[in-house]
Protein backbone atom coordinates (compact mmCIF):
# COMPACT_ATOMS: atom_id res chain seq x y z
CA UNK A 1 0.00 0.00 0.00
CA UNK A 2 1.45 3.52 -0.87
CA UNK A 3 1.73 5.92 -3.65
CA UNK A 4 1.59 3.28 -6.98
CA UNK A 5 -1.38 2.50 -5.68
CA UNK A 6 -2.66 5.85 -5.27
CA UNK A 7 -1.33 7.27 -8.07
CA UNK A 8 -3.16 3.99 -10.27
CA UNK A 9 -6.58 5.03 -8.85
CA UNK A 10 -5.73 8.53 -10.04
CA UNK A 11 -5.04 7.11 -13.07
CA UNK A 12 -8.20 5.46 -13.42
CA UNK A 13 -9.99 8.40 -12.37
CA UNK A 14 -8.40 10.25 -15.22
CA UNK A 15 -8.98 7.79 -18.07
CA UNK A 16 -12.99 7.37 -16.84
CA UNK A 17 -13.21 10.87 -17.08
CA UNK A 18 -11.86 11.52 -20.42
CA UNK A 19 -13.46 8.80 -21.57
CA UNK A 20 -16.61 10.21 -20.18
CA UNK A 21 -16.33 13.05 -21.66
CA UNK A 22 -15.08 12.08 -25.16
CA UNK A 23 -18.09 9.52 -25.40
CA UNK A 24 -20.73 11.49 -23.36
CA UNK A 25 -21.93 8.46 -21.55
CA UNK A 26 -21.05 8.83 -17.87
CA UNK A 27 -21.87 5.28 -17.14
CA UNK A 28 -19.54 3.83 -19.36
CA UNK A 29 -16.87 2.11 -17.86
CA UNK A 30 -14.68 -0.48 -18.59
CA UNK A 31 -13.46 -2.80 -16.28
């Protein structure tokens, strides 16, 4: 537990919101 984990949930944070808002579907997401 530390920051690669923190900083991956960032990450994943990031990428659902970009992908949110290049698609415009805020429910979509991958897993």
């Amino acid at each position: 537990m530390g920051e690669l984990e923190y900083l991956r949930d960032r990450s994943l944070l990031i990428i659902d919101f970009i992908l949110n808002k290049n698609v415009g579907n805020p429910k979509l997401r991958p897993v």
